[in-house]
N, C-alpha and C. Protein backbone atom coordinates (compact mmCIF):
# COMPACT_ATOMS: atom_id res chain seq x y z
N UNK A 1 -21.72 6.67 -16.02
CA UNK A 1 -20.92 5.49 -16.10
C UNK A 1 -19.55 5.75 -16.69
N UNK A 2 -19.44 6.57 -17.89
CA UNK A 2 -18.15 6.26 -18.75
C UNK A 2 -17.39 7.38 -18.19
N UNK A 3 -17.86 8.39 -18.14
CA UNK A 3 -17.27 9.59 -17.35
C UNK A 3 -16.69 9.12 -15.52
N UNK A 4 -17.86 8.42 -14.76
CA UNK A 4 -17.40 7.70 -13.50
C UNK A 4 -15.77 6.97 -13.84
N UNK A 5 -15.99 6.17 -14.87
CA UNK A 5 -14.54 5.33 -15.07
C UNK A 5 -13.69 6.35 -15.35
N UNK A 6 -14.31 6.78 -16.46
CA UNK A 6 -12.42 8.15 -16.71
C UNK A 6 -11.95 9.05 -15.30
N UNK A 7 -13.09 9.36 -14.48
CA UNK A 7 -12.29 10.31 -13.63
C UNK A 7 -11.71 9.14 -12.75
N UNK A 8 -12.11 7.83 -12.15
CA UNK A 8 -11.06 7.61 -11.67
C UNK A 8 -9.73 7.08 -12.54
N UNK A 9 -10.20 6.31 -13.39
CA UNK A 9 -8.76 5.82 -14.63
C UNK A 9 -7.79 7.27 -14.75
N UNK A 10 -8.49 8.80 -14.80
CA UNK A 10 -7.18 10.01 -14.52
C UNK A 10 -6.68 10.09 -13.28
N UNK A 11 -7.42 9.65 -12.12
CA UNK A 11 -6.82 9.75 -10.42
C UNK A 11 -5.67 8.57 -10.55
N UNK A 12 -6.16 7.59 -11.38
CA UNK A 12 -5.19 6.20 -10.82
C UNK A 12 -3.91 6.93 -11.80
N UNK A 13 -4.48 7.18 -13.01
CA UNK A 13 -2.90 7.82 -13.75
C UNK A 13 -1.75 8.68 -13.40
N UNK A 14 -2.88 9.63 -12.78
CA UNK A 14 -1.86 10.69 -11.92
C UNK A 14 -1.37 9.75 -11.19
N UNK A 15 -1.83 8.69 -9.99
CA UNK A 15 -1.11 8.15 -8.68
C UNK A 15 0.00 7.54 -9.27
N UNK A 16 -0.07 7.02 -10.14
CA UNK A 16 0.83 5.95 -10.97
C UNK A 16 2.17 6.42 -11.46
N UNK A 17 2.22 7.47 -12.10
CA UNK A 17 3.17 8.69 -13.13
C UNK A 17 3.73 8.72 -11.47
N UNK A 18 3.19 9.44 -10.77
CA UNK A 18 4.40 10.31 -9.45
C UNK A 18 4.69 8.53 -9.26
N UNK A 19 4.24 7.40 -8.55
CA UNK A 19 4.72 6.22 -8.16
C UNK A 19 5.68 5.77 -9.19
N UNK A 20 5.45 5.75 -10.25
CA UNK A 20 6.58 5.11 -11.48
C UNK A 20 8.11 6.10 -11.42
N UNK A 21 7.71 7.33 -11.29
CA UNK A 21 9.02 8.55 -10.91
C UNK A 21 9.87 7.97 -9.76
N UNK A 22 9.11 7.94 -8.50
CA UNK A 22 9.92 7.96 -7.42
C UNK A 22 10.23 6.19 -7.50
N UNK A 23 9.88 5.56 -7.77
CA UNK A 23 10.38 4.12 -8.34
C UNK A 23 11.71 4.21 -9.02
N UNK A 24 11.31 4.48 -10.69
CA UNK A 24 12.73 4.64 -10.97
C UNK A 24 13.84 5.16 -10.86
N UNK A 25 13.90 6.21 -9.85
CA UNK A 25 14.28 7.23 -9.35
C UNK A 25 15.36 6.34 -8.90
N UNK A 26 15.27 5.55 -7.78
CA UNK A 26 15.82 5.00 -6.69
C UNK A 26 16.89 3.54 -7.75
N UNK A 27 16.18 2.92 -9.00
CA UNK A 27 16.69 1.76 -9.42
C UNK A 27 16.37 0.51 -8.84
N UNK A 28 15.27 0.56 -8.22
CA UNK A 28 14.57 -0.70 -7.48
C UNK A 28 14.35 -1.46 -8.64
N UNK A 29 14.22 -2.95 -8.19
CA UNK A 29 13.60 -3.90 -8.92
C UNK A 29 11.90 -3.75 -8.96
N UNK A 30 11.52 -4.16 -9.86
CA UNK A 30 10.11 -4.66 -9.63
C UNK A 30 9.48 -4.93 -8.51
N UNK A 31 8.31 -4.24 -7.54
CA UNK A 31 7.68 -5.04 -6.83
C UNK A 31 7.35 -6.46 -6.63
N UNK A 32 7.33 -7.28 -5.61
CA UNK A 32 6.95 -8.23 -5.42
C UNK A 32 6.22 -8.19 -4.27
N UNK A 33 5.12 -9.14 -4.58
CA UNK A 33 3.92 -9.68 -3.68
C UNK A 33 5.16 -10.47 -2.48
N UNK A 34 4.43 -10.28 -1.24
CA UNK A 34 4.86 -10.74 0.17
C UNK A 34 5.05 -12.51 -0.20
N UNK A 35 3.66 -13.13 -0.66
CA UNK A 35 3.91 -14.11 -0.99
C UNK A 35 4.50 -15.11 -1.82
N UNK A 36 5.50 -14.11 -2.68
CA UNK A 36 6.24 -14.31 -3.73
C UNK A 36 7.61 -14.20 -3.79
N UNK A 37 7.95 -13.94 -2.08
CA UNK A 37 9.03 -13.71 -1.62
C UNK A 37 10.04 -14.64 -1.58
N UNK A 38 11.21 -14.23 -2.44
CA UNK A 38 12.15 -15.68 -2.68
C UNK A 38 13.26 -15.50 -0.90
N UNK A 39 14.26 -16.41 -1.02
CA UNK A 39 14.63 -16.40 0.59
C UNK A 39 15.61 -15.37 0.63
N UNK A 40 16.16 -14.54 -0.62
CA UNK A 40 16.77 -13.33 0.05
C UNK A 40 15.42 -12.39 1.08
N UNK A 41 14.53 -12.19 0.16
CA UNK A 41 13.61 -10.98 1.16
C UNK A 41 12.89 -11.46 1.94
N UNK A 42 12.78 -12.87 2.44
CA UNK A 42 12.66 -13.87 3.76
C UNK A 42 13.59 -13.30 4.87
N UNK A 43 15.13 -13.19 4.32
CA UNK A 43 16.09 -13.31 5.85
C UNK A 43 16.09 -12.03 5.52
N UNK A 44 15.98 -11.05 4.80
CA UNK A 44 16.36 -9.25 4.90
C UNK A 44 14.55 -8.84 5.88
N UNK A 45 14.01 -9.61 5.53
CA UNK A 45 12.13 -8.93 6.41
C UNK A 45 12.73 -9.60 7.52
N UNK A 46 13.18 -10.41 7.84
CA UNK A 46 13.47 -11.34 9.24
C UNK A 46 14.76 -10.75 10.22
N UNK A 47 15.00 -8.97 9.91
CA UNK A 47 16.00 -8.46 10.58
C UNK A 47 15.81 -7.16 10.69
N UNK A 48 14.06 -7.24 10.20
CA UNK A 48 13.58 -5.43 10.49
C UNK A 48 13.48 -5.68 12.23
N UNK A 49 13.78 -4.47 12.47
CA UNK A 49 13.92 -4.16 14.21
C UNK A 49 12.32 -4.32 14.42
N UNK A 50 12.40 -5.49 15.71
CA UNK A 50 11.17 -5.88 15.94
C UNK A 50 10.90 -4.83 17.72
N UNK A 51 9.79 -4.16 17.60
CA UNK A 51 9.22 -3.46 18.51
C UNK A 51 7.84 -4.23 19.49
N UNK A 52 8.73 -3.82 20.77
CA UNK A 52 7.54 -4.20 22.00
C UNK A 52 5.95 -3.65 20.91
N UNK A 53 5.08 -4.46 21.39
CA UNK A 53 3.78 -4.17 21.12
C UNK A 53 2.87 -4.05 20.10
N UNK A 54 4.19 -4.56 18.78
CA UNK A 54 3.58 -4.18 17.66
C UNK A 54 3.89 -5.55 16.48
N UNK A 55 3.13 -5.36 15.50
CA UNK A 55 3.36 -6.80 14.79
C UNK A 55 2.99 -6.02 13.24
N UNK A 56 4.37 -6.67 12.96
CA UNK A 56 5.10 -6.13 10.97
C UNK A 56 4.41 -7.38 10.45
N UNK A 57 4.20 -7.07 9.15
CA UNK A 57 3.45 -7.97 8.11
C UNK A 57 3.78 -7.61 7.27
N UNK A 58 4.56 -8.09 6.32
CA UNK A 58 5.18 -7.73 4.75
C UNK A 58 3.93 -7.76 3.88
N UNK A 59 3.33 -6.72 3.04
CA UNK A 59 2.34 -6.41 1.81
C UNK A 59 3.18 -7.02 0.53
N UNK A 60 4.92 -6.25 0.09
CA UNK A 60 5.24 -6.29 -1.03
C UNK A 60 6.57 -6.08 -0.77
N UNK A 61 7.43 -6.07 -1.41
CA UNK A 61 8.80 -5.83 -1.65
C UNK A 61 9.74 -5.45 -2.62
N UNK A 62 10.76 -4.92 -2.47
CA UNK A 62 11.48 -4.61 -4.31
C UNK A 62 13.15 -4.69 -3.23
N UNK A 63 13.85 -5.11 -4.47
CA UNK A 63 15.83 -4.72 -3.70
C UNK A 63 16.58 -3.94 -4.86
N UNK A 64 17.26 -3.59 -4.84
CA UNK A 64 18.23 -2.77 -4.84
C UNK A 64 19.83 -3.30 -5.06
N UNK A 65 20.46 -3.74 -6.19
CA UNK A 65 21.78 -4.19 -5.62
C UNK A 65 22.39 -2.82 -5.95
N UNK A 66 23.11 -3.05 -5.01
CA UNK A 66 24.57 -1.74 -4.45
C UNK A 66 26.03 -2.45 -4.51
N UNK A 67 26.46 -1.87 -3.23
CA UNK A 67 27.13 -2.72 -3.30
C UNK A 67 26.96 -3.63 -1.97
N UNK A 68 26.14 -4.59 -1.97
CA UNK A 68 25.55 -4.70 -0.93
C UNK A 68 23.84 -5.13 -1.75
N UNK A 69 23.32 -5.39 -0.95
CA UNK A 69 21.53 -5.04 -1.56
C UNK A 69 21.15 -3.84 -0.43
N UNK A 70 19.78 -3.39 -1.45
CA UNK A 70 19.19 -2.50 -0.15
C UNK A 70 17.84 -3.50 -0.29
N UNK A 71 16.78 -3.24 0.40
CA UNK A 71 15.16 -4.17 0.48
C UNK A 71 14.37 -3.12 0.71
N UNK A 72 13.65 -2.71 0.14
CA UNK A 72 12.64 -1.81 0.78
C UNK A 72 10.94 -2.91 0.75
N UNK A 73 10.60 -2.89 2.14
CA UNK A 73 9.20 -3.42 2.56
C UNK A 73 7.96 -2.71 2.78
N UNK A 74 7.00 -3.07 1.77
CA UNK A 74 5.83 -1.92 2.15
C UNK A 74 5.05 -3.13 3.63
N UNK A 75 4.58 -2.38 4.68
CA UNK A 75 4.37 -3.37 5.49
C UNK A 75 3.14 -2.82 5.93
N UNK A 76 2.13 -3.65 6.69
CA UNK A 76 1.03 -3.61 8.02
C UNK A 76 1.52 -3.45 9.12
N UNK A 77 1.20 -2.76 9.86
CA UNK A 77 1.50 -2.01 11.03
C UNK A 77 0.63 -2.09 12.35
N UNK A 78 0.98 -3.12 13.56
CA UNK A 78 -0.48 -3.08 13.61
C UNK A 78 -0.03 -3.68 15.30
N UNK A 79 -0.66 -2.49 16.15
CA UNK A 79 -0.44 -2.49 17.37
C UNK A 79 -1.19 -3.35 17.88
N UNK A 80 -0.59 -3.96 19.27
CA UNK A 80 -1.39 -4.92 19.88
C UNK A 80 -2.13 -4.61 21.17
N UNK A 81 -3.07 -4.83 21.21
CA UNK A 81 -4.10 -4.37 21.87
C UNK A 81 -5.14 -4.87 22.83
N UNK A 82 -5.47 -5.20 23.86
CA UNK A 82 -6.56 -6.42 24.35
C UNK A 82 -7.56 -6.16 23.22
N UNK A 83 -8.41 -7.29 23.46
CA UNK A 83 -9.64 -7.74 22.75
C UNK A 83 -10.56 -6.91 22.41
N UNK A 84 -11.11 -6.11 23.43
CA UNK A 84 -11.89 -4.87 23.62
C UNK A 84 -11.52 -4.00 22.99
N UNK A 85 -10.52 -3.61 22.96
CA UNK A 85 -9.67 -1.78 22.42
C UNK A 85 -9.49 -2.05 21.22
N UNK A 86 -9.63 -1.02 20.17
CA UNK A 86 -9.74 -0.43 19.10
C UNK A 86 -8.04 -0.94 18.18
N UNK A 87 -8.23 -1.56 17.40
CA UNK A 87 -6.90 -2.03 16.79
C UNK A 87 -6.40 -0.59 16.35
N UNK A 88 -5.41 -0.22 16.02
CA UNK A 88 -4.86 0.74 15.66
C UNK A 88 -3.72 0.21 14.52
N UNK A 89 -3.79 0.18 13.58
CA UNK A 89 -2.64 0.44 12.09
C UNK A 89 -2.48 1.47 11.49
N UNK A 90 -1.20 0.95 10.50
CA UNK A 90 -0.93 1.57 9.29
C UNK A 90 0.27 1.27 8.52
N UNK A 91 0.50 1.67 7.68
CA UNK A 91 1.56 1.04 6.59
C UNK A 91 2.62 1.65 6.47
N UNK A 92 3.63 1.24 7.02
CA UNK A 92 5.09 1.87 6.88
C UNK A 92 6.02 1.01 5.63
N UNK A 93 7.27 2.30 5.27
CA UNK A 93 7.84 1.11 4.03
C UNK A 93 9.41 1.40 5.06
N UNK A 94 10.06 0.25 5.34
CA UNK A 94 10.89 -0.11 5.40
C UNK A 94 12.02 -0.27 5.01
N UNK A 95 13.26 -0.10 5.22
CA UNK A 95 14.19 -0.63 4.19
C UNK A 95 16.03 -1.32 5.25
N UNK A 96 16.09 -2.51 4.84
CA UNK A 96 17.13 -3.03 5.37
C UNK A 96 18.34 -2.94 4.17
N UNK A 97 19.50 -3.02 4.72
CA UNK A 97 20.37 -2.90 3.48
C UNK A 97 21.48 -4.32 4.52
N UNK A 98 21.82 -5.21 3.11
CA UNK A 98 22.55 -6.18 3.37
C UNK A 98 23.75 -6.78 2.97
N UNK A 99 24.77 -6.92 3.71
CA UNK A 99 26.31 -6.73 2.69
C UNK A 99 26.73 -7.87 3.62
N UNK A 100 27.33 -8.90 2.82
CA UNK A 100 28.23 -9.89 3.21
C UNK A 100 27.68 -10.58 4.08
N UNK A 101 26.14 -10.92 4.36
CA UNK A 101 25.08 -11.49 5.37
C UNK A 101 24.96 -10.87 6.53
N UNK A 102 25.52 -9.26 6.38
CA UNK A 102 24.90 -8.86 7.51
C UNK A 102 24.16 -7.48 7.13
N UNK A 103 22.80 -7.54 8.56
CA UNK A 103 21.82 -6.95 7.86
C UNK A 103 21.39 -5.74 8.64
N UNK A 104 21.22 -4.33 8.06
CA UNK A 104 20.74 -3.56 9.15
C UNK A 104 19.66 -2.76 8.66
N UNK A 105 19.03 -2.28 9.75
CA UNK A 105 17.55 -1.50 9.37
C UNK A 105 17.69 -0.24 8.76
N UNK A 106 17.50 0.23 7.63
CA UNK A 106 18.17 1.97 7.16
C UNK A 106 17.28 2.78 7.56
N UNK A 107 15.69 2.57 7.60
CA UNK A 107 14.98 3.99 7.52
C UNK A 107 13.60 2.53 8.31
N UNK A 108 12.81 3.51 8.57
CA UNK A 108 11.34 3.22 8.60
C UNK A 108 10.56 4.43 8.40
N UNK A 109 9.56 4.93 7.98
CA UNK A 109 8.49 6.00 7.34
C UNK A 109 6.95 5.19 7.42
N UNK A 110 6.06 6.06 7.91
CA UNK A 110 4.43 5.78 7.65
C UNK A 110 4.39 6.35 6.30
N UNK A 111 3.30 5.48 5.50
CA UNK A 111 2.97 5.52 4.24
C UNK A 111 1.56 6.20 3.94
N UNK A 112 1.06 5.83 5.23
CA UNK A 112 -0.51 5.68 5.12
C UNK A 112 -1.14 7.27 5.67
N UNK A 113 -2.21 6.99 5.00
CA UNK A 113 -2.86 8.96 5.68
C UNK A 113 -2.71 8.48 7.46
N UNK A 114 -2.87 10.14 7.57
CA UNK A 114 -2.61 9.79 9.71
C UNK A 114 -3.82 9.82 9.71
N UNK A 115 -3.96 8.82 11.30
CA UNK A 115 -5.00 8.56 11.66
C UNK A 115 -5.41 9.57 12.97
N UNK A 116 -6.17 9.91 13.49
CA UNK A 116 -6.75 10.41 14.57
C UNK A 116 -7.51 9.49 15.51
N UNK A 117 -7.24 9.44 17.41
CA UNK A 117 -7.76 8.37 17.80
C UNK A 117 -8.53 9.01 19.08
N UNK A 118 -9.58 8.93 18.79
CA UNK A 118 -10.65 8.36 17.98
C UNK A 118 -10.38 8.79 16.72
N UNK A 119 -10.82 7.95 15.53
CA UNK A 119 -10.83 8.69 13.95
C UNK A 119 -11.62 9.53 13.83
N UNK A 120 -12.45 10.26 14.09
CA UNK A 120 -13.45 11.81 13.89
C UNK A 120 -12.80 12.54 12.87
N UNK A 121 -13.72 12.69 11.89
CA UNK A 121 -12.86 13.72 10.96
C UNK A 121 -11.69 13.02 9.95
N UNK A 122 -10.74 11.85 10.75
CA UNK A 122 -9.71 11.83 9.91
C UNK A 122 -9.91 10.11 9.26
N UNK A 123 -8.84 9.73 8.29
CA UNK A 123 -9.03 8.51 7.90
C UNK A 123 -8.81 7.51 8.97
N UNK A 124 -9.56 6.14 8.88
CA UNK A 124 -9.44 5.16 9.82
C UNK A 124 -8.18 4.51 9.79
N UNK A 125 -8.21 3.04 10.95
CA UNK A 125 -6.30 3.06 10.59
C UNK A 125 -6.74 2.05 9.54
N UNK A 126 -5.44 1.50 8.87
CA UNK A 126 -5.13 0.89 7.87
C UNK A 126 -5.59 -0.78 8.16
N UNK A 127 -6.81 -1.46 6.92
CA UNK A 127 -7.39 -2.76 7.04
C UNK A 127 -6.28 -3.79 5.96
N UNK A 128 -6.13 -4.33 6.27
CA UNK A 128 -5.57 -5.36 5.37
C UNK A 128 -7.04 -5.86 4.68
N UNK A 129 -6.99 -6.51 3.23
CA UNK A 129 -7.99 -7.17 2.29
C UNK A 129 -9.00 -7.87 3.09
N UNK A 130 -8.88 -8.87 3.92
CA UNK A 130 -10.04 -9.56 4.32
C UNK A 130 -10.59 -8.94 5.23
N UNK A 131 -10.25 -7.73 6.06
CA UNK A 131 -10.81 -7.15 6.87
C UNK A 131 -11.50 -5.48 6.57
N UNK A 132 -11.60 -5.71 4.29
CA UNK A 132 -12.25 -4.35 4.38
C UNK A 132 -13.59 -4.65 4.81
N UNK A 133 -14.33 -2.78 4.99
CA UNK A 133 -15.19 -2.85 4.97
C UNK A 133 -16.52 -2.91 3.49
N UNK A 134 -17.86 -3.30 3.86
CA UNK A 134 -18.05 -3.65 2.54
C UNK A 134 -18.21 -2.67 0.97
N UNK A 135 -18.03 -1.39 1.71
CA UNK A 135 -17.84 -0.61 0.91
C UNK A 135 -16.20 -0.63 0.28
N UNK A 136 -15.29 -0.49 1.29
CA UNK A 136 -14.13 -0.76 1.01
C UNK A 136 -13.76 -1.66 -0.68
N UNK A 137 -14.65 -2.79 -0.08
CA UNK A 137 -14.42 -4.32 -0.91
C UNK A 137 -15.10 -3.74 -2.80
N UNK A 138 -16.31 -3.02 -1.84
CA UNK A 138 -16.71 -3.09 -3.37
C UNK A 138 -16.22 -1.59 -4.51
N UNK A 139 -15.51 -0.99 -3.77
CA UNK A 139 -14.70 0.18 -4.72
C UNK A 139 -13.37 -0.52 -5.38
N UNK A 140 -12.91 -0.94 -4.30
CA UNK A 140 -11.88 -2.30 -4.71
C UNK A 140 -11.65 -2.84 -5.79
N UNK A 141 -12.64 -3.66 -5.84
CA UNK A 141 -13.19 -4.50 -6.94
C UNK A 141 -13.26 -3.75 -8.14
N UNK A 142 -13.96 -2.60 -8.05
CA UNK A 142 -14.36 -1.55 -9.21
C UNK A 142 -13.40 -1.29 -10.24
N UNK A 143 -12.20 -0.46 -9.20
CA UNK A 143 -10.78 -0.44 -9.57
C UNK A 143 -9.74 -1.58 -10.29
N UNK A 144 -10.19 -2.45 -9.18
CA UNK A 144 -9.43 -3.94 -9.99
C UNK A 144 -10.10 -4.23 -11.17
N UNK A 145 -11.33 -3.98 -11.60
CA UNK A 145 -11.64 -4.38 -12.72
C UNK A 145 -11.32 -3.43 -13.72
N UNK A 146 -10.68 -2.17 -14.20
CA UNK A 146 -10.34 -1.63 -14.79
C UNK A 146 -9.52 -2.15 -15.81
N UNK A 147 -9.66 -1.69 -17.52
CA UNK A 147 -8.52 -2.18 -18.19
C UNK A 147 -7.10 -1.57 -18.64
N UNK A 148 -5.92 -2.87 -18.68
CA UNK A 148 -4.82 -1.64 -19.28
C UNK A 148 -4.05 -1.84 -18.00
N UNK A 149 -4.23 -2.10 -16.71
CA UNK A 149 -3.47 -1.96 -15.94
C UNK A 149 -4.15 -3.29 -14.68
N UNK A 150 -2.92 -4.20 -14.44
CA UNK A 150 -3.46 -4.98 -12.79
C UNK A 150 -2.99 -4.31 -11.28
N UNK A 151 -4.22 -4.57 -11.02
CA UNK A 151 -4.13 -3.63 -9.40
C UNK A 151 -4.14 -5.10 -8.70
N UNK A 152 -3.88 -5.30 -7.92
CA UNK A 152 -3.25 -6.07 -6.25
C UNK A 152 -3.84 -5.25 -5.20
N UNK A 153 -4.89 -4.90 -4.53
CA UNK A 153 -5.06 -3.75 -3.25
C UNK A 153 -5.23 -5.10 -2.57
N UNK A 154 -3.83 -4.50 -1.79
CA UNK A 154 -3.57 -4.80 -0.13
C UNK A 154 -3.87 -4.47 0.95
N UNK A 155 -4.08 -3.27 0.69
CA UNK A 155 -4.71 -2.41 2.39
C UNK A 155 -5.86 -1.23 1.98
N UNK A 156 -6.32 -0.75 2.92
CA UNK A 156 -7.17 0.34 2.86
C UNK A 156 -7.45 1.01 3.71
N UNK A 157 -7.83 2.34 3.97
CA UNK A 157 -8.20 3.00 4.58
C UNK A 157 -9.52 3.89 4.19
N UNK A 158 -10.41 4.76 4.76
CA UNK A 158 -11.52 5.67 4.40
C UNK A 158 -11.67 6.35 5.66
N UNK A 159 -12.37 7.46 5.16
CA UNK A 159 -12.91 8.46 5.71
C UNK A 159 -14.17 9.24 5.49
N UNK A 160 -14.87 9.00 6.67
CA UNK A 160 -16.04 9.74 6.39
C UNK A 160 -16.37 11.13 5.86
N UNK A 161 -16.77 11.69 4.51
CA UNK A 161 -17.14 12.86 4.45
C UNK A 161 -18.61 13.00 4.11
N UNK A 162 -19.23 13.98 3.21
CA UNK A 162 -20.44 13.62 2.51
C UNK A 162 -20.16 12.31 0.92
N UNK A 163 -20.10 11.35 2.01
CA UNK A 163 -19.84 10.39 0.75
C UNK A 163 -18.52 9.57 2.07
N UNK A 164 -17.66 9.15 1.02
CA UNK A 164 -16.33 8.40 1.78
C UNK A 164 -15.09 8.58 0.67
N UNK A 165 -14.02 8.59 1.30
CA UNK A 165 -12.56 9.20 0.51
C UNK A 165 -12.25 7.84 0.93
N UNK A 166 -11.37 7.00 -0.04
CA UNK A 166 -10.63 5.97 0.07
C UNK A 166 -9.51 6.68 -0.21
N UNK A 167 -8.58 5.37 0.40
CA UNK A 167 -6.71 5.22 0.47
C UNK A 167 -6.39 3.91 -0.03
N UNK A 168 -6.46 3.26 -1.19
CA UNK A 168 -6.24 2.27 -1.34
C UNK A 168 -4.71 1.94 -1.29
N UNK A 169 -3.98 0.98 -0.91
CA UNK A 169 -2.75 0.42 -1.27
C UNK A 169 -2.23 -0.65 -2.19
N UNK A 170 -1.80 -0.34 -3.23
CA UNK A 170 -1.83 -1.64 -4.06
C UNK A 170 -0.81 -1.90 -4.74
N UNK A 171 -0.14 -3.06 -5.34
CA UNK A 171 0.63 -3.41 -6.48
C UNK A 171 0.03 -2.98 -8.01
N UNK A 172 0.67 -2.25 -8.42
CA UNK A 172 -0.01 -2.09 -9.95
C UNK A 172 0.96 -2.20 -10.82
N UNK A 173 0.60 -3.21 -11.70
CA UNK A 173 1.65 -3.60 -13.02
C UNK A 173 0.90 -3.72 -14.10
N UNK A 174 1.30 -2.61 -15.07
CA UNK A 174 1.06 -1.95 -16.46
C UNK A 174 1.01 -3.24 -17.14
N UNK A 175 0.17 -3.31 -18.12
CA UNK A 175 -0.46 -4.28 -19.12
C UNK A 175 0.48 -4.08 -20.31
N UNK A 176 1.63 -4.34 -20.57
CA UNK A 176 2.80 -3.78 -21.19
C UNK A 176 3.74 -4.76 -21.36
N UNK A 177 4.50 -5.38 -22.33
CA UNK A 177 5.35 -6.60 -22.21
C UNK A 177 6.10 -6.68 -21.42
N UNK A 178 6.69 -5.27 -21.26
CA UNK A 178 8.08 -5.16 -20.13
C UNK A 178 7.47 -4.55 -18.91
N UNK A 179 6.52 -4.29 -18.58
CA UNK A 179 5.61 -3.53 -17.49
C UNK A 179 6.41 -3.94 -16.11
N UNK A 180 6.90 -2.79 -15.48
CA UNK A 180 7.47 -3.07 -13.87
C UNK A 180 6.29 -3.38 -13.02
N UNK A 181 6.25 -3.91 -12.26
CA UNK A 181 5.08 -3.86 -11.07
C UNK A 181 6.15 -2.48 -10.11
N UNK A 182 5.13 -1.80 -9.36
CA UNK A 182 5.51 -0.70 -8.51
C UNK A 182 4.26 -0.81 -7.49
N UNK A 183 4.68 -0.01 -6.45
CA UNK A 183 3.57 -0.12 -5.03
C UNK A 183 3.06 1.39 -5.30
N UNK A 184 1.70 1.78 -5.07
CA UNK A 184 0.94 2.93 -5.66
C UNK A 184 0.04 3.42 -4.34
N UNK A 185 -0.48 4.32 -3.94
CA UNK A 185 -1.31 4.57 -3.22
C UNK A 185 -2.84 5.36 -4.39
N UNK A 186 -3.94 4.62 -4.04
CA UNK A 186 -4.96 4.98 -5.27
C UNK A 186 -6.16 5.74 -4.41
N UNK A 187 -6.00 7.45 -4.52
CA UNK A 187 -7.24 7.62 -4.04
C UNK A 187 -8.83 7.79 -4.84
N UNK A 188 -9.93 7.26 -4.14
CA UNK A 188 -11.04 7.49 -4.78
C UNK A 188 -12.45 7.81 -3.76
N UNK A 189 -13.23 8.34 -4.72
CA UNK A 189 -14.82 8.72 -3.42
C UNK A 189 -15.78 8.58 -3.91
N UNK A 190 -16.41 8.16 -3.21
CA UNK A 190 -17.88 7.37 -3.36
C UNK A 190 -18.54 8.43 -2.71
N UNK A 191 -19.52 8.75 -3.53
CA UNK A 191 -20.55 9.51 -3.19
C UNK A 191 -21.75 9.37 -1.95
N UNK A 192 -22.66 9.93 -1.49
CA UNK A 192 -23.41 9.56 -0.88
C UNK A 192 -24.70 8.73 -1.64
N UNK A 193 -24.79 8.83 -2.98
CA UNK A 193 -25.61 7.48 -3.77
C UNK A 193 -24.86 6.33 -3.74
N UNK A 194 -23.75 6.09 -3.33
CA UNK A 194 -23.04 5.22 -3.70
C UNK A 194 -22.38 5.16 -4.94
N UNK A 195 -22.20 5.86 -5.86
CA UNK A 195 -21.54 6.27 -7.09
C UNK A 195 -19.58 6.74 -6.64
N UNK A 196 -19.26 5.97 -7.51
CA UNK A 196 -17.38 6.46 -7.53
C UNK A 196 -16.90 7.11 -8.35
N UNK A 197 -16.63 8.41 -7.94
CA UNK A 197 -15.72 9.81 -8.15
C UNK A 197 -14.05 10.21 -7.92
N UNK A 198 -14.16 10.61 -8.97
CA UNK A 198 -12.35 11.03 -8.52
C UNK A 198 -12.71 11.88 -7.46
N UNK A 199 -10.99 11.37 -6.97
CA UNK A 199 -11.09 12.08 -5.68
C UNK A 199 -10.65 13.52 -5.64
N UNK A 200 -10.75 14.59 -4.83
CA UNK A 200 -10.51 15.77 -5.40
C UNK A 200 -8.61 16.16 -4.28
């Protein structure tokens, strides 16, 4: 049990330390939840280059003033597909930069482990929250209940090994007066008892 919690509470620390680096690195604001989105990062998400076949979903957000703002969007990724065929996602972060109300797309990047299609061998594509699976849900949970730090997991991914490797995606903001929220990727593995292990 207590040893289960520390090795992942050292996986989430390590993920956190490199995420808090390349965060402040840049001078971003604080993460924000998609649904917490005031109407600047409404009309800056409302001018990412929209692609035949595919449908963007804002997770979280942070800006940047310059001279100008920049926006960077962690997003769902998520091809469209008939009914039958195999959804295919994943999580790209985005970034529009906006000066004097006009707005252009700077970068797009996948965030998420690659997928293989069929997935054999590699991680599945990327679930948004209501569509983990129930293992998914309940490592999730595990994590979110940890103390000292709030997790937000937005997306997920896994992969079959002896056991299962998660990819969690989440908002995590330090239990700290001045605590930034930052966007984190949290890996962890569940054993074949069902027991959760750092991931190696």
């Amino acid at each position: 049990g207590a040893r289960r919690v520390l090795n992942i509470t050292l996986e989430i620390a390590k993920e956190n330390i490199m995420s808090q680096a390349i965060h402040n690195l840049g001078g971003f604001g604080s993460v924000v939840l998609a649904k917490d989105f005031n109407q600047e990062f409404i009309s800056a998400f409302e001018h990412i280059n929209k692609r035949e076949g595919v449908n963007i979903s804002p997770l979280a957000g942070q800006s940047q003033v310059v001279n100008g703002i920049n926006f960077a969007f962690y997003c769902f990724v998520e091809q469209v597909t008939a009914p039958d065929l195999p959804k295919i996602s994943n999580l790209e972060l985005v970034t529009v930069y906006e000066k004097d109300g006009t707005y252009t797309q700077t970068s797009s990047r996948v965030i998420s482990e690659p997928v293989l299609f069929p997935p054999i061998g590699s991680f599945d594509s990327a679930a948004l929250r209501a569509n983990f699976t129930d293992a998914e849900a309940q490592t999730a949970e595990q994590i979110e209940s940890l103390v000292g730090v709030h997790y937000d997991i937005l997306a997920a991914q896994q992969q079959v090994v002896a056991g299962l490797n998660f990819a969690f995606y989440a908002v995590v903001k330090p239990a700290t007066l001045n605590g930034q929220a930052y966007f984190a990727q949290i890996n962890a593995y569940r054993n074949l008892e069902g027991k959760i292990e750092r991931a190696e």
